[in-house]
Each structure stands twice: as structure tokens, then as C-alpha cells.
Protein backbone atom coordinates (compact mmCIF):
# COMPACT_ATOMS: atom_id res chain seq x y z
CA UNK A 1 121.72 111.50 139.14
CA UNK A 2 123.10 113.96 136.60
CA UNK A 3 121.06 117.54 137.36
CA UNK A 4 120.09 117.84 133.85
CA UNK A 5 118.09 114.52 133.74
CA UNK A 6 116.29 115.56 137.07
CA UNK A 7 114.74 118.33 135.01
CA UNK A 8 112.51 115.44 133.36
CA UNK A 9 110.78 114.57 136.79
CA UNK A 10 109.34 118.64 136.73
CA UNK A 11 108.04 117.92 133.05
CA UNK A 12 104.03 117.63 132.45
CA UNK A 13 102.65 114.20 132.50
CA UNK A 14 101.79 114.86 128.54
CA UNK A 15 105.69 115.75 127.91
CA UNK A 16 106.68 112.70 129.47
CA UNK A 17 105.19 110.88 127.42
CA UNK A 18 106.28 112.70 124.45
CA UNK A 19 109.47 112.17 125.75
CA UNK A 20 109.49 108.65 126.34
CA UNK A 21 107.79 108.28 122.84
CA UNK A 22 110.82 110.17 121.29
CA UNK A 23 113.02 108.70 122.53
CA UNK A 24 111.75 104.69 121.77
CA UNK A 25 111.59 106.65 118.43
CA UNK A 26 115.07 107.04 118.45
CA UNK A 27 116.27 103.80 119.90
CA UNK A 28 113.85 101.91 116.99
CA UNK A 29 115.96 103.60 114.54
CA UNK A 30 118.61 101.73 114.96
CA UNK A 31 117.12 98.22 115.48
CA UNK A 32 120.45 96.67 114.04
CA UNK A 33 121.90 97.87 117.48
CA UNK A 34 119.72 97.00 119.63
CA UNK A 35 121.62 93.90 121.46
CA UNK A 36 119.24 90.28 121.19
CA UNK A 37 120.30 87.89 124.12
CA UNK A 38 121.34 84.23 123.67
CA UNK A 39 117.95 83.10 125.62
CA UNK A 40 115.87 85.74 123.26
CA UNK A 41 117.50 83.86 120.29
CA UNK A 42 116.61 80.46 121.33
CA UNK A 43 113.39 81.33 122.24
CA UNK A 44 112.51 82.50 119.02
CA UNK A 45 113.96 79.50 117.19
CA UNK A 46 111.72 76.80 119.68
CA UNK A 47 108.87 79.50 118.89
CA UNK A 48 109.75 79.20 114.89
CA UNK A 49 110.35 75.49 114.90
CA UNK A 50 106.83 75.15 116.34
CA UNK A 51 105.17 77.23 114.16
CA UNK A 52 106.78 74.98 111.08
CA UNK A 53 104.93 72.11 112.90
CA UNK A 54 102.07 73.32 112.84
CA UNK A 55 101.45 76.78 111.02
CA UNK A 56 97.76 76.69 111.74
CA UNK A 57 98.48 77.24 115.91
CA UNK A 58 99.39 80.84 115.27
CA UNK A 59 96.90 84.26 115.40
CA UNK A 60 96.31 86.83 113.29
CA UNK A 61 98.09 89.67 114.71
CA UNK A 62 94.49 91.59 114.70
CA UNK A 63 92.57 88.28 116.05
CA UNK A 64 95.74 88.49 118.73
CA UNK A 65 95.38 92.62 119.76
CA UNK A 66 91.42 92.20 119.73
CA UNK A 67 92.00 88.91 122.25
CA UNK A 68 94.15 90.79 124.58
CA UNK A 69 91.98 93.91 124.46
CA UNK A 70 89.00 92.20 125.87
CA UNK A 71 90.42 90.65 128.41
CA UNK A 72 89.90 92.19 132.11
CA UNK A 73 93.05 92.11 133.38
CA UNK A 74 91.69 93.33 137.19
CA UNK A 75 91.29 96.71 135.43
């Protein structure tokens, strides 16, 4: 591993997460290059066709977060 990057592992717990938040900062800024797989691309279109089927199946994204929030997941 290149010595400069092992610097990270003597970095507080709250810089590595202000690291790691930078830097998915940085990687979201450039969505458009961002590679999407050929299976990631026909899941969404199976995903899509389904919800035209049947638009009522889906959540609200809040209904969704507040759904997976109160679920115990052996926490």
C-alpha cells in the first residue's frame, strides 16, 4: 500500500468519516462517470416495467425510510 494512504488508518474516527464523506462527495459529482453494469441496467428496466403495471405497488420514499428505520435488524 502506497505510504501516503497508510496515513488515513492514524486519522480520528471523526476524520474518517469526514473523509469518506468527501470523498463520496466527490465521486457524486460526477455521476455521468460513474460506470452502471449491464445486470444494474436490466434490473432497473424489470423494476420500471413493473412499476408501469401497477404504479400503486410502489412507497413513498418517506413511508419507505420510516419502514426501514423501525425495523430491528438484530441491533
Amino acid at each position: 500500500m502506497n505510504p501516503e494512504l497508510t496515513k488515513v488508518f492514524e486519522l480520528t474516527l471523526s476524520e474518517k468519516l469526514q473523509l469518506v464523506e468527501d470523498l463520496w462527495d466527490s465521486i457524486a459529482s460526477v455521476p455521468d462517470r460513474i460506470p452502471v453494469l449491464d445486470w444494474q441496467k436490466e434490473e432497473l428496466a424489470k423494476r420500471k416495467a413493473r412499476y408501469l403495471q401497477n404504479p400503486g405497488s410502489g412507497s413513498l420514499w418517506e413511508a419507505a425510510k420510516e419502514e426501514i428505520r423501525s425495523k430491528d435488524y438484530g441491533a
